[in-house]
PDB file of N, CA and C in Angstrom:
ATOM      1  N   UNK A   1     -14.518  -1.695   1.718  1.00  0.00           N
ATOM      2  CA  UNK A   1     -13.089  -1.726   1.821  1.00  0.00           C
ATOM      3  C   UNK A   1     -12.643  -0.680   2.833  1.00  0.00           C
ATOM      4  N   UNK A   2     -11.577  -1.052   3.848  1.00  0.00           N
ATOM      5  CA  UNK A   2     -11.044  -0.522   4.521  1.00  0.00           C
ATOM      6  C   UNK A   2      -9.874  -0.222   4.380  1.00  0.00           C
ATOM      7  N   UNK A   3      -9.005   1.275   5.193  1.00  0.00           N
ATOM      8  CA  UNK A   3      -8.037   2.024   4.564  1.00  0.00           C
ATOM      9  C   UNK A   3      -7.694   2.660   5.644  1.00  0.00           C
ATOM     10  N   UNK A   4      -6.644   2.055   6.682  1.00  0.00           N
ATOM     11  CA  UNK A   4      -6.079   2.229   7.761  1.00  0.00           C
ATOM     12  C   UNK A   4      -4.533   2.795   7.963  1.00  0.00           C
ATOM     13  N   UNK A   5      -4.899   4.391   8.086  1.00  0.00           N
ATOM     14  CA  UNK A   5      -3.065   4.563   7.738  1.00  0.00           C
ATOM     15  C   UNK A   5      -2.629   4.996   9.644  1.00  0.00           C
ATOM     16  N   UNK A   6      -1.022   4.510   9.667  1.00  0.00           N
ATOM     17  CA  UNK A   6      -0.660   4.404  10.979  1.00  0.00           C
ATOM     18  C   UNK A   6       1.190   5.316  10.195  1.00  0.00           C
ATOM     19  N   UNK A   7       0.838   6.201  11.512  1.00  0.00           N
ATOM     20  CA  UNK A   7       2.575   6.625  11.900  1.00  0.00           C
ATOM     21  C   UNK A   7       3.140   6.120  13.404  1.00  0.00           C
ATOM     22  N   UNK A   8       4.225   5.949  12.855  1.00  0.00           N
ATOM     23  CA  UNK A   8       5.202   5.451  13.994  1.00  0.00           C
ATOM     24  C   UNK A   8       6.444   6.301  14.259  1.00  0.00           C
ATOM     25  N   UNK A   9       6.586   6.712  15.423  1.00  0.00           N
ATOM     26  CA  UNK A   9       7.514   7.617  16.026  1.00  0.00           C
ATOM     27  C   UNK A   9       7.305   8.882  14.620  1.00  0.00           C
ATOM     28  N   UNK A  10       5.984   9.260  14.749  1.00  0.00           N
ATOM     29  CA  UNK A  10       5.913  10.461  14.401  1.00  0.00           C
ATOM     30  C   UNK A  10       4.169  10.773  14.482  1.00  0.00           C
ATOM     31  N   UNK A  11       4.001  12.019  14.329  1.00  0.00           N
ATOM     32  CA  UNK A  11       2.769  12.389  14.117  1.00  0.00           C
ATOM     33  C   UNK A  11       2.001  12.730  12.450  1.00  0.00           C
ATOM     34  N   UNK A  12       0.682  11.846  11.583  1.00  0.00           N
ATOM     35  CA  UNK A  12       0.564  12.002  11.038  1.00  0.00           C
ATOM     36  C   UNK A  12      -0.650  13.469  11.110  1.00  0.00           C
ATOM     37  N   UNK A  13      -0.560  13.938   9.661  1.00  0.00           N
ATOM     38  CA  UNK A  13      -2.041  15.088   9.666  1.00  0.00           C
ATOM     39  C   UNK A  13      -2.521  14.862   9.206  1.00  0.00           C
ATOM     40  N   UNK A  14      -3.652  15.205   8.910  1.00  0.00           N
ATOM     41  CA  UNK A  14      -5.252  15.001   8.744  1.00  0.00           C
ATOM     42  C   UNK A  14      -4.895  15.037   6.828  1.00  0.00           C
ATOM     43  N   UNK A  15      -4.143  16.111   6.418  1.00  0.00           N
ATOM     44  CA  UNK A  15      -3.683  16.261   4.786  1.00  0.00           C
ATOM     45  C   UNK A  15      -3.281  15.018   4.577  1.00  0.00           C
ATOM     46  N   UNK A  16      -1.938  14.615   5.379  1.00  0.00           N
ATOM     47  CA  UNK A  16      -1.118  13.412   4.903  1.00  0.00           C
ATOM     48  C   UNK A  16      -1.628  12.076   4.670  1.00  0.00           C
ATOM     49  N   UNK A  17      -2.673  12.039   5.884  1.00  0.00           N
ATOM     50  CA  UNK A  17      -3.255  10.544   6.051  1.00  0.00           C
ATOM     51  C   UNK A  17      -4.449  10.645   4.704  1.00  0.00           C
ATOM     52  N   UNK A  18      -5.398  12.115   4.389  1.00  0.00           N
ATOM     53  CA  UNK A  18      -6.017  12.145   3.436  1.00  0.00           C
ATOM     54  C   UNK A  18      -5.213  11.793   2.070  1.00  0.00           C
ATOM     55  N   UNK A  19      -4.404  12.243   1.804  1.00  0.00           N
ATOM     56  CA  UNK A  19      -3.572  12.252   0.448  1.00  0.00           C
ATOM     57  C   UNK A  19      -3.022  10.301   0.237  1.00  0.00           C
ATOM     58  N   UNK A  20      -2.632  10.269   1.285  1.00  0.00           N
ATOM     59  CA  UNK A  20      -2.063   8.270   1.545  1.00  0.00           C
ATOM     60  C   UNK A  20      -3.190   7.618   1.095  1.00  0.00           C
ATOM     61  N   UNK A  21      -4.335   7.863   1.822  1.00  0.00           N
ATOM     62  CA  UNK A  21      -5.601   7.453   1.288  1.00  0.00           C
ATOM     63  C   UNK A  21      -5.787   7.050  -0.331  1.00  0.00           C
ATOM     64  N   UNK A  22      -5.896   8.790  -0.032  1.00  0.00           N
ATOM     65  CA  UNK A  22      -6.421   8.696  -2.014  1.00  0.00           C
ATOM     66  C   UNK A  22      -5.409   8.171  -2.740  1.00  0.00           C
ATOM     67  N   UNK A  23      -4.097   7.669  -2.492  1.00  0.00           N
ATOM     68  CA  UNK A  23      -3.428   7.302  -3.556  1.00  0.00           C
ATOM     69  C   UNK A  23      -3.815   5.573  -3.557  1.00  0.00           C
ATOM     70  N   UNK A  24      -3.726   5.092  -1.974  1.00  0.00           N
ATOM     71  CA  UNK A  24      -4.189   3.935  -2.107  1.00  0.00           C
ATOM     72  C   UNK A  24      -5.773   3.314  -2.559  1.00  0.00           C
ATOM     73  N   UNK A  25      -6.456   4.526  -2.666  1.00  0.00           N
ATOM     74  CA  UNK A  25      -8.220   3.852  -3.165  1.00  0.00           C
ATOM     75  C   UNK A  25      -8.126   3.733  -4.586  1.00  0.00           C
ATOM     76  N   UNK A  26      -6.785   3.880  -5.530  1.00  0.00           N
ATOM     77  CA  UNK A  26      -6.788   3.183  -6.851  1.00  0.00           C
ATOM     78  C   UNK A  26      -6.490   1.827  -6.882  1.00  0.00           C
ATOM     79  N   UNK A  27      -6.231   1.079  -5.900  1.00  0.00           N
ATOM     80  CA  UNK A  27      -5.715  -0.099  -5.362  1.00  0.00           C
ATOM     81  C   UNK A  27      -6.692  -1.252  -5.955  1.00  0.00           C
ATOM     82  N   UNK A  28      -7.988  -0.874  -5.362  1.00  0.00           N
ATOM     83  CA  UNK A  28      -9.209  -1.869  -5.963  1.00  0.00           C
ATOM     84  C   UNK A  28      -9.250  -2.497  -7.657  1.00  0.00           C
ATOM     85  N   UNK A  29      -8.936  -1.138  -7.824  1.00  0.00           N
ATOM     86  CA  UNK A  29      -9.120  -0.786  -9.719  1.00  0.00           C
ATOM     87  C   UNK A  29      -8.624  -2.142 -10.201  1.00  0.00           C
ATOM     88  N   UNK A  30      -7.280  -2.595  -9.739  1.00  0.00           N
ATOM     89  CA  UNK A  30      -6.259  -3.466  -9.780  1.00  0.00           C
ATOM     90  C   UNK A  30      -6.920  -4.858  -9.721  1.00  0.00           C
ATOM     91  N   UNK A  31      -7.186  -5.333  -8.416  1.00  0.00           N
ATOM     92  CA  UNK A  31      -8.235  -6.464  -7.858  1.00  0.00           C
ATOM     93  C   UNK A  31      -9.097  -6.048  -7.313  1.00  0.00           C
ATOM     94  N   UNK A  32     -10.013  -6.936  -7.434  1.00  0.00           N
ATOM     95  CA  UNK A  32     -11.568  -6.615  -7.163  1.00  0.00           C
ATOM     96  C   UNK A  32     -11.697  -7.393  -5.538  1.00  0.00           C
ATOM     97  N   UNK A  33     -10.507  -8.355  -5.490  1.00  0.00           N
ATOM     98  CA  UNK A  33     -10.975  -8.827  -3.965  1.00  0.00           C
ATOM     99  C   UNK A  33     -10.281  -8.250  -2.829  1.00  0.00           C
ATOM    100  N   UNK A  34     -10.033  -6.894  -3.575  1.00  0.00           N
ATOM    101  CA  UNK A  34      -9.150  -6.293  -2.343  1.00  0.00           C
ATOM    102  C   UNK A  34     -10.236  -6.281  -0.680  1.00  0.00           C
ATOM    103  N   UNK A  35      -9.783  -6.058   0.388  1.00  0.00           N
ATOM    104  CA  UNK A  35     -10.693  -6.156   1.783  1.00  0.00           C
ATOM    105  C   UNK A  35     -10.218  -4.958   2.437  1.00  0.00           C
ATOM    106  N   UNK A  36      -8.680  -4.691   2.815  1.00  0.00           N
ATOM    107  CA  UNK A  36      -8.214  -4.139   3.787  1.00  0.00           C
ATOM    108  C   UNK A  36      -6.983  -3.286   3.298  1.00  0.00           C
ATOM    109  N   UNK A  37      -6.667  -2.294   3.434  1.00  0.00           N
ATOM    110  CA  UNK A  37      -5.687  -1.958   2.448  1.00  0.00           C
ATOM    111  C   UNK A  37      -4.653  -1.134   4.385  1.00  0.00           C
ATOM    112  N   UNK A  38      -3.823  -1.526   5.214  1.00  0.00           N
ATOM    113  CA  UNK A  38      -2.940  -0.939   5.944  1.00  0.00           C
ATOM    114  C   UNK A  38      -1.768  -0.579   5.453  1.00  0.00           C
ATOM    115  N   UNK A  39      -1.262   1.189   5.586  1.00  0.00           N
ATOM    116  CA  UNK A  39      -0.306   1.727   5.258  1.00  0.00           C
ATOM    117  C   UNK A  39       0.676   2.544   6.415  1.00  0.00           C
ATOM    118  N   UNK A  40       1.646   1.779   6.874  1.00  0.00           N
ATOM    119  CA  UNK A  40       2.304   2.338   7.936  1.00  0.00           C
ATOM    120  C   UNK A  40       3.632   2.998   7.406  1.00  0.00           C
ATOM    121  N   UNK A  41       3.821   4.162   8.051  1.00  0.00           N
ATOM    122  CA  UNK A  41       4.599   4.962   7.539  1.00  0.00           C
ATOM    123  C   UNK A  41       5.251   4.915   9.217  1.00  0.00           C
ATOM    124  N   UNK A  42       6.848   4.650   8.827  1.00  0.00           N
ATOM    125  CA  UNK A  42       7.817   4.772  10.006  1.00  0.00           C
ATOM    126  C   UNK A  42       8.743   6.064   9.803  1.00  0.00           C
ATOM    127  N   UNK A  43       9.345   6.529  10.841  1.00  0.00           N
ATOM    128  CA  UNK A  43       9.929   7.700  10.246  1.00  0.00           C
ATOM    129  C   UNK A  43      11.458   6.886  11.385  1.00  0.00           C
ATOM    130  N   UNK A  44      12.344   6.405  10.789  1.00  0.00           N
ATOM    131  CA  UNK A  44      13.507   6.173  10.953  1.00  0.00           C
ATOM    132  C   UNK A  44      14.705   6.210  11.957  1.00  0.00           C
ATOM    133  N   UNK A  45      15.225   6.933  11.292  1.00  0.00           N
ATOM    134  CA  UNK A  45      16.136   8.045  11.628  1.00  0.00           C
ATOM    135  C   UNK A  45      16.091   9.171  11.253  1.00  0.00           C
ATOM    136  N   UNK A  46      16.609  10.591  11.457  1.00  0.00           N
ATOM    137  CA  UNK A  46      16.250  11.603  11.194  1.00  0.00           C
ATOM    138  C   UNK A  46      16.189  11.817   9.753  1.00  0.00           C
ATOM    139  N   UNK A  47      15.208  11.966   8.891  1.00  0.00           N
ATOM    140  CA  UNK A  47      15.033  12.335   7.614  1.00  0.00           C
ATOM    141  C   UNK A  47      15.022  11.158   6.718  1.00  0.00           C
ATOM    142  N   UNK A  48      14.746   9.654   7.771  1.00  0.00           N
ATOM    143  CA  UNK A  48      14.783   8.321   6.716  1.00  0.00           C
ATOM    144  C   UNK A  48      13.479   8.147   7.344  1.00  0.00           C
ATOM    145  N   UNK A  49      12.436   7.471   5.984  1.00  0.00           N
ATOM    146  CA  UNK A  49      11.529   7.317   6.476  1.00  0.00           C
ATOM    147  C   UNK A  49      11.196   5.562   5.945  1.00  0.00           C
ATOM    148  N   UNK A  50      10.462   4.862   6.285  1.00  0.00           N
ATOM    149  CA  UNK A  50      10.373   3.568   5.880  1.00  0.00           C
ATOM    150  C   UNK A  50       8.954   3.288   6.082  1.00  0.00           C
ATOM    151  N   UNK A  51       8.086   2.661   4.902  1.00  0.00           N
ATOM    152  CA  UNK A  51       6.968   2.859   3.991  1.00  0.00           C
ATOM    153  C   UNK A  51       6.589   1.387   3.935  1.00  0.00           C
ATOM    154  N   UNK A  52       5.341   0.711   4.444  1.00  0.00           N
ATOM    155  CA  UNK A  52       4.706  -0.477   4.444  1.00  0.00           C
ATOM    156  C   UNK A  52       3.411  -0.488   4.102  1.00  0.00           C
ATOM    157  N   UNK A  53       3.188  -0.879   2.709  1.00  0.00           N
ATOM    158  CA  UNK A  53       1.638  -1.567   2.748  1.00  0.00           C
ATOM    159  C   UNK A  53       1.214  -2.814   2.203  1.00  0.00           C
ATOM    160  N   UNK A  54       0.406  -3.058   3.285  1.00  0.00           N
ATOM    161  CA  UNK A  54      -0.240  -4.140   2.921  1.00  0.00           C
ATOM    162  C   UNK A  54      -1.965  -4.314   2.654  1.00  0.00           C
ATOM    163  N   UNK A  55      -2.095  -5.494   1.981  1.00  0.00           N
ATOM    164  CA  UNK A  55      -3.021  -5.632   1.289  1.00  0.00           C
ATOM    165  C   UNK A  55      -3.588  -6.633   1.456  1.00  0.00           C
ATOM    166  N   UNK A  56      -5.087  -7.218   2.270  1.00  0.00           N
ATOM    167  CA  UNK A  56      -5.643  -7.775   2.588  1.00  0.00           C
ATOM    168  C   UNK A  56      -6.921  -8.561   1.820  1.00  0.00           C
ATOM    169  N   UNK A  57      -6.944  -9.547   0.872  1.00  0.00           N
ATOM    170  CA  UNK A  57      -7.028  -9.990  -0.174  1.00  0.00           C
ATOM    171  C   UNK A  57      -7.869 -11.116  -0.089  1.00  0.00           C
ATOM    172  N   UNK A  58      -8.917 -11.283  -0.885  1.00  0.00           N
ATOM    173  CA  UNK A  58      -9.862 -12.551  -1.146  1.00  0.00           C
ATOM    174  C   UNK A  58      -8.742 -13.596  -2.077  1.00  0.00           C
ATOM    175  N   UNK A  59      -8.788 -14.865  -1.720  1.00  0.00           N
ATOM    176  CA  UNK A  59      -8.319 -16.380  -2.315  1.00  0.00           C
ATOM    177  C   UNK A  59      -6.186 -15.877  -2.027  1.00  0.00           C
ATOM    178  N   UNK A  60      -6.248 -15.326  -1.518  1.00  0.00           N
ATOM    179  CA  UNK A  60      -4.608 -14.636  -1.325  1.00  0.00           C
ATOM    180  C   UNK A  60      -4.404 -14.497   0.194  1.00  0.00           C
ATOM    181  N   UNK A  61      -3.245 -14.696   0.579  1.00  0.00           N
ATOM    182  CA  UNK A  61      -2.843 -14.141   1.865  1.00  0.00           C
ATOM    183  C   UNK A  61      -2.573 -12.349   1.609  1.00  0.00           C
ATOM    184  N   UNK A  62      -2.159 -12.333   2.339  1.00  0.00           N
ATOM    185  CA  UNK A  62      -1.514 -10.411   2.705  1.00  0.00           C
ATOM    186  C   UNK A  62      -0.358 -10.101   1.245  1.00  0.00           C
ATOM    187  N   UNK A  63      -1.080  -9.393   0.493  1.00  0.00           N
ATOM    188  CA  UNK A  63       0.275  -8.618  -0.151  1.00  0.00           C
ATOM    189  C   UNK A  63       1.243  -7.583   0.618  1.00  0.00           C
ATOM    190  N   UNK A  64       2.158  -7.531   0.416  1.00  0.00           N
ATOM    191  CA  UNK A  64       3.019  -6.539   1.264  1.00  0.00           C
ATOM    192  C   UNK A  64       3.822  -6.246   0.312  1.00  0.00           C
ATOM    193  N   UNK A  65       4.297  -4.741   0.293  1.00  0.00           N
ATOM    194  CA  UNK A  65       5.369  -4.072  -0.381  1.00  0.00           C
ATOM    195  C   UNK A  65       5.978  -2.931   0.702  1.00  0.00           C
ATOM    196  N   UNK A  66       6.989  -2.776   0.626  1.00  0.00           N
ATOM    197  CA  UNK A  66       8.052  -2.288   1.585  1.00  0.00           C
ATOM    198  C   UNK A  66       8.606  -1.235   0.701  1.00  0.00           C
ATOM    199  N   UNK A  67       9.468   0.063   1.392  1.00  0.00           N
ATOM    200  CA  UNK A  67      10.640   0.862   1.007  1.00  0.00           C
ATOM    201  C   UNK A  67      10.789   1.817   1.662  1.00  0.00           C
ATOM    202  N   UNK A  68      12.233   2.426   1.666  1.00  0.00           N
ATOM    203  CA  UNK A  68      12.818   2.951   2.483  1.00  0.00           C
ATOM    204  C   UNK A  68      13.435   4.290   1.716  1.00  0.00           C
ATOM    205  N   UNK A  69      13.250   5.178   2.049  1.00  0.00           N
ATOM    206  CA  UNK A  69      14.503   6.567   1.464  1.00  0.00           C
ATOM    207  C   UNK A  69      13.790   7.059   2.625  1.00  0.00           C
ATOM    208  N   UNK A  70      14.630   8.686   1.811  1.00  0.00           N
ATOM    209  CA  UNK A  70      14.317  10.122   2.342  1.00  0.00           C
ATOM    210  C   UNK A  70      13.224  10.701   2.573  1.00  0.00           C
ATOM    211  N   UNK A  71      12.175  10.573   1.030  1.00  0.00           N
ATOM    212  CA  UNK A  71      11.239  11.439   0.664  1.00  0.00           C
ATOM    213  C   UNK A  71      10.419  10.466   1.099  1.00  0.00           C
ATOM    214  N   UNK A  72       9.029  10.846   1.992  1.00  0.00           N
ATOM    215  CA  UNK A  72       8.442   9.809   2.506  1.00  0.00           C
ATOM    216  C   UNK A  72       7.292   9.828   1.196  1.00  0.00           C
ATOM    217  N   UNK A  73       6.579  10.861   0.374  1.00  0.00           N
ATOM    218  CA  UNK A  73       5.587  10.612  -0.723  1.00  0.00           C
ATOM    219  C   UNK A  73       6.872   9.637  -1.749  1.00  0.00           C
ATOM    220  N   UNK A  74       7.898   9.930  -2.132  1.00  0.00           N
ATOM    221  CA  UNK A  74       8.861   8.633  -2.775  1.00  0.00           C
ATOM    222  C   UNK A  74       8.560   7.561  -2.501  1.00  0.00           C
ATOM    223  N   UNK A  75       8.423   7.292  -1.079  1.00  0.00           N
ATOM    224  CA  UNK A  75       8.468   5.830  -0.477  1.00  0.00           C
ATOM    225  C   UNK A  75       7.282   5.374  -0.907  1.00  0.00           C
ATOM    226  N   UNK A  76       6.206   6.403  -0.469  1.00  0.00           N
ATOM    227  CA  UNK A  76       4.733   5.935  -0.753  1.00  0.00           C
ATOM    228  C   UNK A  76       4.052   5.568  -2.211  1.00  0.00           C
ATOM    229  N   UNK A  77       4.446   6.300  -2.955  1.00  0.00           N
ATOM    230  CA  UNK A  77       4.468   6.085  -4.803  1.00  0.00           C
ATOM    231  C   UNK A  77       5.154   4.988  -5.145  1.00  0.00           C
ATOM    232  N   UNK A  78       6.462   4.539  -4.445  1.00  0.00           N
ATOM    233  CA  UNK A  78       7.029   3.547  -4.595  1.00  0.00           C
ATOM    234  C   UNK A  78       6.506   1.956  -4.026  1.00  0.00           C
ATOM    235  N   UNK A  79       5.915   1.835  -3.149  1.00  0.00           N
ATOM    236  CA  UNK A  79       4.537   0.737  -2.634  1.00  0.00           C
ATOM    237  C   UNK A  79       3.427   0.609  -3.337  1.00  0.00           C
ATOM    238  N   UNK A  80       2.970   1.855  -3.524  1.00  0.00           N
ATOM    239  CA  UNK A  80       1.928   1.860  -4.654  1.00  0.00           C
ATOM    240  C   UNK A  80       2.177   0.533  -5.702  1.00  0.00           C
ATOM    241  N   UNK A  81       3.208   1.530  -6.880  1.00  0.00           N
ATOM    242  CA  UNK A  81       3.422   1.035  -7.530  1.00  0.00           C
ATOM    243  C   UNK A  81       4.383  -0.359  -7.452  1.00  0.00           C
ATOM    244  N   UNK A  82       4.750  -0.805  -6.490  1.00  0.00           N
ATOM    245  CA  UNK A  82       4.901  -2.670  -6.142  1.00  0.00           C
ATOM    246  C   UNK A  82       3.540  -2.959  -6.118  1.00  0.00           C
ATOM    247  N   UNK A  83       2.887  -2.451  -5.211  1.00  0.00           N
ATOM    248  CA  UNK A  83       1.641  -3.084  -4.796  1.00  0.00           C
ATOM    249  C   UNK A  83       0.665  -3.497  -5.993  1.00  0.00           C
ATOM    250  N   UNK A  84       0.576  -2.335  -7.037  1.00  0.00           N
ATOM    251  CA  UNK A  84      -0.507  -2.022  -8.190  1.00  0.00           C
ATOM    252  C   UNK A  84       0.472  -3.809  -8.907  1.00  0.00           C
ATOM    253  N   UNK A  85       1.830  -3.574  -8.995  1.00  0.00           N
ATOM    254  CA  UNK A  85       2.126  -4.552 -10.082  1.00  0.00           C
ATOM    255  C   UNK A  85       1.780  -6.293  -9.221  1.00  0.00           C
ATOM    256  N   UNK A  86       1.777  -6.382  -8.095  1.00  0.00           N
ATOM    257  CA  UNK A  86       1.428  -7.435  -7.439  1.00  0.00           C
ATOM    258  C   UNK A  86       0.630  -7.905  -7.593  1.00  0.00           C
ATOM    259  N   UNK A  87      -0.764  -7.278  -7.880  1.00  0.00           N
ATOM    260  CA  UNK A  87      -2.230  -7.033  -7.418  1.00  0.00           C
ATOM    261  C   UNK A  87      -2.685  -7.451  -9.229  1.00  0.00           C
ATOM    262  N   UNK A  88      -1.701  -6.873 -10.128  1.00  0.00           N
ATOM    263  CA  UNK A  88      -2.341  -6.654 -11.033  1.00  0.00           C
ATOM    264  C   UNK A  88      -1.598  -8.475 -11.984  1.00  0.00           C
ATOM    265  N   UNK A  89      -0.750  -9.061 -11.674  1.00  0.00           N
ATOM    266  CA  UNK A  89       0.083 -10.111 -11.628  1.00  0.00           C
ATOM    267  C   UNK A  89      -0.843 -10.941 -11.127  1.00  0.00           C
ATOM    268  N   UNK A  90      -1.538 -10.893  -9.782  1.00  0.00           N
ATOM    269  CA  UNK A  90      -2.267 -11.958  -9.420  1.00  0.00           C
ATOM    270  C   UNK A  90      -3.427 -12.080 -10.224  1.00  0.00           C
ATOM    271  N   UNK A  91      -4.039 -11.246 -10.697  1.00  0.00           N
ATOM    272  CA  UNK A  91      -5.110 -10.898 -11.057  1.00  0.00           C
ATOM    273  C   UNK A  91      -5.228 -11.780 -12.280  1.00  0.00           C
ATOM    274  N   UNK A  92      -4.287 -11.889 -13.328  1.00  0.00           N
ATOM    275  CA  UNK A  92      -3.676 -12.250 -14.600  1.00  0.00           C
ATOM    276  C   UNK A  92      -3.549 -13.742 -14.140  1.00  0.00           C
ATOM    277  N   UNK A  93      -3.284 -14.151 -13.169  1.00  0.00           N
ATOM    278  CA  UNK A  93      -3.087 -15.408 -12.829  1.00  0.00           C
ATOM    279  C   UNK A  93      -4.342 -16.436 -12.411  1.00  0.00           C
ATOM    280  N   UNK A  94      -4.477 -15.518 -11.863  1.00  0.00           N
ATOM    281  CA  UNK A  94      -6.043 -15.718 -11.768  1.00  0.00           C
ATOM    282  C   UNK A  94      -7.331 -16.085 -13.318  1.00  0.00           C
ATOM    283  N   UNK A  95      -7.035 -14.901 -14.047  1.00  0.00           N
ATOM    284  CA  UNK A  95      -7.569 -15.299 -15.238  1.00  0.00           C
ATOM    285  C   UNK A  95      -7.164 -16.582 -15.847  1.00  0.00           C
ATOM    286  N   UNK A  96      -5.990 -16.598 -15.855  1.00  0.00           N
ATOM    287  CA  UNK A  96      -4.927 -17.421 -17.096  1.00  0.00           C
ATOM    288  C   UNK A  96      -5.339 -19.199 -15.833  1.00  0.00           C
ATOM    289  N   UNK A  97      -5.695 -19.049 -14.891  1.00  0.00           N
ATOM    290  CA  UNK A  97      -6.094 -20.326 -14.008  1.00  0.00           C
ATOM    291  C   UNK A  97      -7.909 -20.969 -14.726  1.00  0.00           C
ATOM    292  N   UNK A  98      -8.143 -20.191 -14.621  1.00  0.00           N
ATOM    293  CA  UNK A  98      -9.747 -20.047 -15.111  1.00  0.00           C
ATOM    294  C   UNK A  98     -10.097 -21.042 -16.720  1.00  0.00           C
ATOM    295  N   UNK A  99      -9.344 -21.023 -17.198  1.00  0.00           N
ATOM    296  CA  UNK A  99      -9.629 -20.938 -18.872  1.00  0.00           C
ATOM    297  C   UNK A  99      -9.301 -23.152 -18.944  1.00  0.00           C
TER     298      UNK A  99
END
């Protein structure tokens, strides 16, 4: 699994992109056919930042979860957790298809 983080009109650090990481490598836990996990972090306007990840998926197209504020770790906890409930929804669907 791959884990590709990108800033736009800003510079990320070596901490930030580590920390984005580790929040997204609980992602798998969720689905097992995760592939590709891209997290782009935009920085706005001054002090708005806007938060994209997507999720690159066996028997699924691209999950994507979006958001926008101030606090850019807000934004990022906030994708997460779309993403985790997406991931974890398909997953269930998946079972409940099976039977």
């Amino acid at each position: 699994m791959r884990i590709e983080v990108t800033g736009r009109h800003m510079d990320l650090t070596e901490s930030i992109k580590e920390q984005v990481a580790e929040k997204a490598s609980r992602l798998p836990k969720y689905y097992d056919g995760v592939q590709e996990i891209d997290i782009v972090i935009e920085q706005s306007n001054p002090g708005g930042f806007h938060v994209e990840v997507r999720v690159d998926s066996e028997k699924h197209d691209t999950f994507v979860a979006k958001s926008e504020g101030s606090n850019m770790y807000g934004c990022l906890d906030s994708c997460i957790d779309k993403m985790t409930r997406q991931l974890t929804d398909f997953k269930e669907k998946l079972k409940n298809t099976k039977r």
